[in-house]
N, C-alpha and C. Protein backbone atom coordinates (compact mmCIF):
# COMPACT_ATOMS: atom_id res chain seq x y z
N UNK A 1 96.15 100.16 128.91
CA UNK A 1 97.16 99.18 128.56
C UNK A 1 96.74 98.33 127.37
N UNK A 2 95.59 97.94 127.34
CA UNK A 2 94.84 96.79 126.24
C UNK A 2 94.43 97.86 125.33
N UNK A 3 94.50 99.05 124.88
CA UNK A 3 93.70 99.81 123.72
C UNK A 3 94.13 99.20 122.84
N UNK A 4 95.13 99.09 122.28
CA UNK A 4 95.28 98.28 120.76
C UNK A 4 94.99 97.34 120.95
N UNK A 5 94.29 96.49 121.49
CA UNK A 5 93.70 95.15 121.23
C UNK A 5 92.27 95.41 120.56
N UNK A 6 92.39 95.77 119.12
CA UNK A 6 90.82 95.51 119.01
C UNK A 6 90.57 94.65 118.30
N UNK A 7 89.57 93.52 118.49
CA UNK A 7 89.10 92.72 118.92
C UNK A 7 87.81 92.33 119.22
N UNK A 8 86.50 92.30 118.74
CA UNK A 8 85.51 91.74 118.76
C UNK A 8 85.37 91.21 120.40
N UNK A 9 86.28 89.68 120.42
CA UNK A 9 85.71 89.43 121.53
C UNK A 9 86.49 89.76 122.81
N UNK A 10 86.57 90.97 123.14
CA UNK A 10 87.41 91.37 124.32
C UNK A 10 86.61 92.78 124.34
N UNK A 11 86.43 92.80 125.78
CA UNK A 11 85.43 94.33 126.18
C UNK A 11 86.17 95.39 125.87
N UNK A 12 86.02 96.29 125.51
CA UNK A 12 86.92 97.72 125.40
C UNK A 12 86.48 98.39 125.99
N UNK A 13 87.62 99.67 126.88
CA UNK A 13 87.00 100.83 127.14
C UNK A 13 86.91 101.53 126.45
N UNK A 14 85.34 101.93 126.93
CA UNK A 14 85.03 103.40 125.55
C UNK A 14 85.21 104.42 126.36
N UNK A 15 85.49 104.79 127.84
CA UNK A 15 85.47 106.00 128.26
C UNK A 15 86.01 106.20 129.56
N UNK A 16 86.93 106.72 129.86
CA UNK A 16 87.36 107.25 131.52
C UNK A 16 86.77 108.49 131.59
N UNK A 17 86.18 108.63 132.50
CA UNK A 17 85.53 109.69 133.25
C UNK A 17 85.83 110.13 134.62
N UNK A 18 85.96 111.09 135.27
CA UNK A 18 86.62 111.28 137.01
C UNK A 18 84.52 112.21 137.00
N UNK A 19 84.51 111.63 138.27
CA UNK A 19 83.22 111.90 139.00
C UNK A 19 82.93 112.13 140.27
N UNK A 20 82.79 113.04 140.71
CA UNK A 20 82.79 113.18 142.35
C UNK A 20 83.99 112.71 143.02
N UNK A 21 85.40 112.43 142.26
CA UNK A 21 86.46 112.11 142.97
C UNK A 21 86.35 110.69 142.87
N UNK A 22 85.39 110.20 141.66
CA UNK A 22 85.80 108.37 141.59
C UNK A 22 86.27 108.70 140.09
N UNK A 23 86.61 107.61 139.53
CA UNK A 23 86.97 107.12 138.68
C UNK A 23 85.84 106.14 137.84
N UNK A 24 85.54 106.51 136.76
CA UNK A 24 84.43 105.97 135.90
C UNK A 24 84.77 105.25 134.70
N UNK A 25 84.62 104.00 134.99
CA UNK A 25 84.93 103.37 133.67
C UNK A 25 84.00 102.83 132.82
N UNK A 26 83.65 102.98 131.29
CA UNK A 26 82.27 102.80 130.74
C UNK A 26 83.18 102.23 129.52
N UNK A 27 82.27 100.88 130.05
CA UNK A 27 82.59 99.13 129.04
C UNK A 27 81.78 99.14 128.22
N UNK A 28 82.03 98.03 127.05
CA UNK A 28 80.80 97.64 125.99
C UNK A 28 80.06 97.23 127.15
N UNK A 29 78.88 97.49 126.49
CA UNK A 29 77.34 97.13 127.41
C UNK A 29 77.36 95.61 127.05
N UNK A 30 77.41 95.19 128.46
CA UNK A 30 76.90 93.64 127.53
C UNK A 30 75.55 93.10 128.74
N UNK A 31 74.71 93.16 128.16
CA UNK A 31 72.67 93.53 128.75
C UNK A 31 73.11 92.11 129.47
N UNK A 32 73.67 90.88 129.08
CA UNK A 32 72.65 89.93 129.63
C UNK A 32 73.53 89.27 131.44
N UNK A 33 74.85 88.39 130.81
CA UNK A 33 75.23 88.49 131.98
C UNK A 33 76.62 87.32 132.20
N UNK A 34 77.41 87.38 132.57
CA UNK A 34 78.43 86.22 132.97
C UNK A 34 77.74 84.88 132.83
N UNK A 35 79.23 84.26 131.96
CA UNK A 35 79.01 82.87 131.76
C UNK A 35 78.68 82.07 132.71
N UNK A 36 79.30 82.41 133.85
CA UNK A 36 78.38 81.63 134.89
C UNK A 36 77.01 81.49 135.24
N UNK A 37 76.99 83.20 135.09
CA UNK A 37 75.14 83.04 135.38
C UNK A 37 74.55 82.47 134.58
N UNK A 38 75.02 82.36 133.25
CA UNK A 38 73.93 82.34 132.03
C UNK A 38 74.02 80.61 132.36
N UNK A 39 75.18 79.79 132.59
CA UNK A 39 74.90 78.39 132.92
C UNK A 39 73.99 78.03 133.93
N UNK A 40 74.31 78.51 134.86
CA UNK A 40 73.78 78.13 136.29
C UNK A 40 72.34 78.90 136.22
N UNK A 41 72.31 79.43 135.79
CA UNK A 41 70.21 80.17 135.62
C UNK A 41 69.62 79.17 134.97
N UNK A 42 68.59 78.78 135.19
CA UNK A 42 67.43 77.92 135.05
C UNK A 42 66.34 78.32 133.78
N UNK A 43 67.16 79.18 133.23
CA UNK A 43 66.85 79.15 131.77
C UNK A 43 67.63 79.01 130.83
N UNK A 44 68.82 78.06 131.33
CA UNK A 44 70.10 78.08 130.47
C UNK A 44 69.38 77.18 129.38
N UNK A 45 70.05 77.15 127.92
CA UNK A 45 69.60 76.17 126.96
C UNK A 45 70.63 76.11 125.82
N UNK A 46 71.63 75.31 126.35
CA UNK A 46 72.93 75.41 125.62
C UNK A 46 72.80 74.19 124.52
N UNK A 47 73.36 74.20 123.55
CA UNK A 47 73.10 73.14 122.74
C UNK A 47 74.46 73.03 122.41
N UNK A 48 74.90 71.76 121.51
CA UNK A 48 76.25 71.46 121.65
C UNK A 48 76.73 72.95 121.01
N UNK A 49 75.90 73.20 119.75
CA UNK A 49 76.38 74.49 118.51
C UNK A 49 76.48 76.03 119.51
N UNK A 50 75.34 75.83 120.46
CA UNK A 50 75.83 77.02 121.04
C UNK A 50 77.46 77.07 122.09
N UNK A 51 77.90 75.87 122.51
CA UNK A 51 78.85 75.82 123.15
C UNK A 51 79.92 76.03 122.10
N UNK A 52 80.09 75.20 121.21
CA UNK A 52 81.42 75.55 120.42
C UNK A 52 81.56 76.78 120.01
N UNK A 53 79.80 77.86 119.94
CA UNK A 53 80.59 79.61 119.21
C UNK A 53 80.58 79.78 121.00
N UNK A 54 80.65 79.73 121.63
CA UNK A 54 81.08 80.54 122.75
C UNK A 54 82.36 80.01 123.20
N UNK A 55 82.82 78.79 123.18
CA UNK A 55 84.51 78.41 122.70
C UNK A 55 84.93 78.55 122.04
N UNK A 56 84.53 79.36 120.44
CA UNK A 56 85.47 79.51 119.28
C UNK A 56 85.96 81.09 119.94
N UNK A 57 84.34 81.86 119.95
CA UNK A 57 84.93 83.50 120.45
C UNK A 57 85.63 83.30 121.15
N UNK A 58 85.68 82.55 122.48
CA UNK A 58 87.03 82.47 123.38
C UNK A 58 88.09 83.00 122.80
N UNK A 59 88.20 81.44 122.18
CA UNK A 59 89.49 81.30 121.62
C UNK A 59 90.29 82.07 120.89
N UNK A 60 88.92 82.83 120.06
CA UNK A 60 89.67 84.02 119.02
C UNK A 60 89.88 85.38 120.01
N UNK A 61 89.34 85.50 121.03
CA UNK A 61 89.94 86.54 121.76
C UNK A 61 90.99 86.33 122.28
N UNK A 62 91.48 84.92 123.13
CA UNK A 62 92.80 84.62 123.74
C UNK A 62 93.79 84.51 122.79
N UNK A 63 93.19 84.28 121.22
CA UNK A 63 94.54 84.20 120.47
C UNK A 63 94.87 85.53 119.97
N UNK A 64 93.74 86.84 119.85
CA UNK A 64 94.98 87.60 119.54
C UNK A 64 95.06 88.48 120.86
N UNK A 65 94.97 88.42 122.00
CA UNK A 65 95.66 88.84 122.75
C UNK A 65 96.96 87.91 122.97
N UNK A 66 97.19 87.12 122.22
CA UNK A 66 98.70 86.22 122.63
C UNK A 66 99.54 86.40 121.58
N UNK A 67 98.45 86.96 120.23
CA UNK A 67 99.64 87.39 119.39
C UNK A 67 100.11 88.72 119.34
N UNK A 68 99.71 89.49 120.53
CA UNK A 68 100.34 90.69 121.12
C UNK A 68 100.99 90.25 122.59
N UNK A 69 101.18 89.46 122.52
CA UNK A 69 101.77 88.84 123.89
C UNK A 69 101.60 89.39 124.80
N UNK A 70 100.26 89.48 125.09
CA UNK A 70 99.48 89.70 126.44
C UNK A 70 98.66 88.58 126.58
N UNK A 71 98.93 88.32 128.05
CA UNK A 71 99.11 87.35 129.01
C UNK A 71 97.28 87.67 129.91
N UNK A 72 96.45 86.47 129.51
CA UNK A 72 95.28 86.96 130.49
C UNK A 72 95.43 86.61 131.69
N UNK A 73 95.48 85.95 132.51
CA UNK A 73 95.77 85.27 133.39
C UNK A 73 94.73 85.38 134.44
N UNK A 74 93.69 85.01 134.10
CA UNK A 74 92.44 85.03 134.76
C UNK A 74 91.55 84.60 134.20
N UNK A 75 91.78 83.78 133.07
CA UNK A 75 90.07 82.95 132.27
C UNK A 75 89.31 82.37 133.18
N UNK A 76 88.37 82.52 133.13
CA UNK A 76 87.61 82.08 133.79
C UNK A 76 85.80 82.18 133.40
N UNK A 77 84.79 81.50 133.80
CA UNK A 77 83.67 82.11 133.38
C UNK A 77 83.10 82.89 133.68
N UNK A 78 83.12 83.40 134.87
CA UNK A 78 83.20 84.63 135.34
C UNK A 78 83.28 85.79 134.58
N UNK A 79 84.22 85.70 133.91
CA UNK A 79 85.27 86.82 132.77
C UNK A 79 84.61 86.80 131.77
N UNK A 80 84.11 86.52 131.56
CA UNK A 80 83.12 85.81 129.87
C UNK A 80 81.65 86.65 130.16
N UNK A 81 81.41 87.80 129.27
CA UNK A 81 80.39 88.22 129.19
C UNK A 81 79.47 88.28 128.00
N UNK A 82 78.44 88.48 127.74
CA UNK A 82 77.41 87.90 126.65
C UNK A 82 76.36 89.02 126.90
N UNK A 83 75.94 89.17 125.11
CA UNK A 83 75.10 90.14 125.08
C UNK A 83 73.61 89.78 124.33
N UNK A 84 72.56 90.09 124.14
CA UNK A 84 71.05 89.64 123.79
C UNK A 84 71.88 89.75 121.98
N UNK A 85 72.71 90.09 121.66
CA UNK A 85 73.16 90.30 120.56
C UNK A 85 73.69 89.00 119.80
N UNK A 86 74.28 88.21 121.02
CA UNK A 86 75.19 86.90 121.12
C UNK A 86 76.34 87.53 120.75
N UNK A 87 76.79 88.49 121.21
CA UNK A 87 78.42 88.60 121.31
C UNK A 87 79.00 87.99 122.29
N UNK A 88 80.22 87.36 122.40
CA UNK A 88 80.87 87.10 122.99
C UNK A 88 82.10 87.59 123.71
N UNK A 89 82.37 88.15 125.15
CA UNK A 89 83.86 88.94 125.16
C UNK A 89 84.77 88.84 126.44
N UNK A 90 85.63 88.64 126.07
CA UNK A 90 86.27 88.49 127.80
C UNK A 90 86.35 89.88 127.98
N UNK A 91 86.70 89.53 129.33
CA UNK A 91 86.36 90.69 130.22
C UNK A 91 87.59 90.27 131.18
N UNK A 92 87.71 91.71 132.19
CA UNK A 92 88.23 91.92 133.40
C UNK A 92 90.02 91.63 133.31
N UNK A 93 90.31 92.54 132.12
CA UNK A 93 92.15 92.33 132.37
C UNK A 93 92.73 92.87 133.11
N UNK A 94 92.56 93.44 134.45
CA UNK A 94 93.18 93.77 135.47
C UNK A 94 94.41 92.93 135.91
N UNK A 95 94.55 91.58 135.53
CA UNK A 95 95.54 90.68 135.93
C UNK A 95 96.24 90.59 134.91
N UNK A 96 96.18 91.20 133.88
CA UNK A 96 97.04 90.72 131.81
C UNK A 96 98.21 90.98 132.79
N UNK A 97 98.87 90.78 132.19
CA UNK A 97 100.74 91.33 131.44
C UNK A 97 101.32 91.27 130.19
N UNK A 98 102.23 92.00 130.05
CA UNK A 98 102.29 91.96 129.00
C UNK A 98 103.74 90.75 128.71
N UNK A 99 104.46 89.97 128.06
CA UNK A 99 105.75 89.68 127.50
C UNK A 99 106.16 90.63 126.72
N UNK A 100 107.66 90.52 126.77
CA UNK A 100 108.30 91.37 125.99
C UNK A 100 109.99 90.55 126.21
N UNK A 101 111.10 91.30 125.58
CA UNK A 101 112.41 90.80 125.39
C UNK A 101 112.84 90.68 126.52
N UNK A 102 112.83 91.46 127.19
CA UNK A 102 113.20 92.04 128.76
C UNK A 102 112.68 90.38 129.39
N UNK A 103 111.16 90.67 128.94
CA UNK A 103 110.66 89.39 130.13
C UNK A 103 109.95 88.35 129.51
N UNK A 104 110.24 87.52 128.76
CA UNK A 104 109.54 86.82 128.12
C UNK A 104 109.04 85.54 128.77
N UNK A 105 109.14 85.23 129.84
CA UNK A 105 108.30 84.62 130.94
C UNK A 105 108.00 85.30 131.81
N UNK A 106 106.84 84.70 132.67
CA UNK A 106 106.28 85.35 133.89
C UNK A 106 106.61 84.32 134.80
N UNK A 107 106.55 84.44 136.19
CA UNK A 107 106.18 83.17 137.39
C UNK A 107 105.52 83.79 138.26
N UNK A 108 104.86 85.36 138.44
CA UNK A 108 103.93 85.59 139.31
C UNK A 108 102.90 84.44 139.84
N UNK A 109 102.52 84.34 141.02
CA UNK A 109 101.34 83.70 141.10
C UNK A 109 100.17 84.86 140.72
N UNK A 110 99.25 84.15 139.67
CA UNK A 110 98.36 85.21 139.43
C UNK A 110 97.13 83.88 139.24
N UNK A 111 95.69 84.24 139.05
CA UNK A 111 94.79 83.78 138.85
C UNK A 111 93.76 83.00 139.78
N UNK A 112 92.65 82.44 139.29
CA UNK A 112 91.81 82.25 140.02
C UNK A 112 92.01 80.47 140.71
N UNK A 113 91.70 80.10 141.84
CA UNK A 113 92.61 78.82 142.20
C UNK A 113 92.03 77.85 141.72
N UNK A 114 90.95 77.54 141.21
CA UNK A 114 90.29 76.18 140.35
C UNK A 114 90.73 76.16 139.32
N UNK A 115 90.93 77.41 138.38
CA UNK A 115 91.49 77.73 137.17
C UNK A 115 93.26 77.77 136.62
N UNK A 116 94.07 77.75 137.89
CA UNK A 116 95.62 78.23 137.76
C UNK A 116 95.98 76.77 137.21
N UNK A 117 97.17 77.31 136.26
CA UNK A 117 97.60 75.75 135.46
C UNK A 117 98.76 75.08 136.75
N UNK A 118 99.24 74.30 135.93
CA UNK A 118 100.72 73.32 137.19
C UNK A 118 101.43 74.42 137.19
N UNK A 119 102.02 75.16 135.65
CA UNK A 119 103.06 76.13 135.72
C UNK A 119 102.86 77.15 137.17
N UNK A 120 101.99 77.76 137.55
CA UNK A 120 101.14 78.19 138.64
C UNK A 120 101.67 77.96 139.77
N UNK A 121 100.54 76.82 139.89
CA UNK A 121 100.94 75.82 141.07
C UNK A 121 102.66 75.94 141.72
N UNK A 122 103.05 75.21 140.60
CA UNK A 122 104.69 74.99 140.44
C UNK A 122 105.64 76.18 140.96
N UNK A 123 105.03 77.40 140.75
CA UNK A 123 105.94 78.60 140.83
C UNK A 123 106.78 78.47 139.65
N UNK A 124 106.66 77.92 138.32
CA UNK A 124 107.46 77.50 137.08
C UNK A 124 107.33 78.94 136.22
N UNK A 125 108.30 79.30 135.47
CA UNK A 125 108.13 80.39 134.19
C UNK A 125 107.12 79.93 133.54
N UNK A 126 106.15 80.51 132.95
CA UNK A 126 105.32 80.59 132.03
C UNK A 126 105.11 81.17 130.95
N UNK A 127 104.34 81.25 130.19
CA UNK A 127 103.46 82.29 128.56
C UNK A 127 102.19 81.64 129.04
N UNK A 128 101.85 81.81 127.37
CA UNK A 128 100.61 81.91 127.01
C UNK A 128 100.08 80.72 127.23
N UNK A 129 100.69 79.21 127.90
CA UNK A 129 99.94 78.09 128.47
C UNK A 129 99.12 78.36 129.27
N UNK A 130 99.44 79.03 130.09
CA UNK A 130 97.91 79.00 131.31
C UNK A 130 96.88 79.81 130.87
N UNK A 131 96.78 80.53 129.99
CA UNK A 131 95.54 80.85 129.43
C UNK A 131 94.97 79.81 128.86
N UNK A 132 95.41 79.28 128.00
CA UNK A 132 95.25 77.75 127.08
C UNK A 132 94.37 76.78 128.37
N UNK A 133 96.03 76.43 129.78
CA UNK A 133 95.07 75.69 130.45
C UNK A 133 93.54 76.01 131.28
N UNK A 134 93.48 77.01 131.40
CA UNK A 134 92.13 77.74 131.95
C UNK A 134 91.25 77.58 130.99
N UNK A 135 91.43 77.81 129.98
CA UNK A 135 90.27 77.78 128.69
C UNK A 135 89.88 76.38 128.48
N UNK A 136 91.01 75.25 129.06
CA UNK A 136 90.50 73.81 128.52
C UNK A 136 89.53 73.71 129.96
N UNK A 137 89.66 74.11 131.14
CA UNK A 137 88.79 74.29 132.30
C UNK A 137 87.69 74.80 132.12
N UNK A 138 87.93 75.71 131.63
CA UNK A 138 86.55 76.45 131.36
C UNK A 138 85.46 75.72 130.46
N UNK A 139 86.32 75.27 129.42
CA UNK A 139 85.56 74.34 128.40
C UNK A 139 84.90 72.98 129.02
């Protein structure tokens, strides 16, 4: 669904594979580990400069998945993976959607519950705000 998103900071698949009757999916490698871990590990050493490039990549990944009007709906840090490289990439669009003419709002309940905006909450039509509000959470 996401192949034309390319994009730096958003994981791509490089490969479906069928294996013993599973299904194999092979992501950019990213060695080190979720934004969470990398905070919460006891060798974290964030400095203000390292926080703003890991909120700019955010940002430049949520913006052009919004200028293909796909919908993440799951930011979170969790989702945020990091490599010994310092790449930055979201991860895990199993929850995207896409907008289109047909549907140019959503009101699914979708996302993670610390992270879901009011629109959410609300059961209200939405876009591309609750990515926005998750990302100011995350931040």
């Amino acid at each position: 669904m996401i192949a034309f998103l390319d994009c730096d900071e958003i994981v791509k698949c490089r490969k479906i594979l069928q294996h013993n009757g599973r299904v194999c999916i092979l992501l950019d490698y990213m060695n080190l580990e979720s934004l969470t871990n990398l905070v919460s590990s006891e060798r974290r050493n964030f400095t203000e400069k390292s926080c703003k490039y890991i909120l700019y990549k955010i940002a430049q990944g949520l913006h052009k998945m919004h200028s293909y009007q796909v919908l993440h709906r799951d930011v979170k840090s969790e989702n945020i993976l990091i490599n010994d490289e310092g790449d930055i990439k979201i991860a895990d669009l199993g929850m995207s959607v896409f907008l289109c003419d047909e549907k140019k709002f959503r009101e699914t309940r979708r996302g993670t519950i610390n992270c879901i905006s009011p629109e959410i909450v609300n059961g209200s039509q939405y876009t591309s705000e609750i990515d926005v509000w998750a990302y100011g959470v995350l931040a």
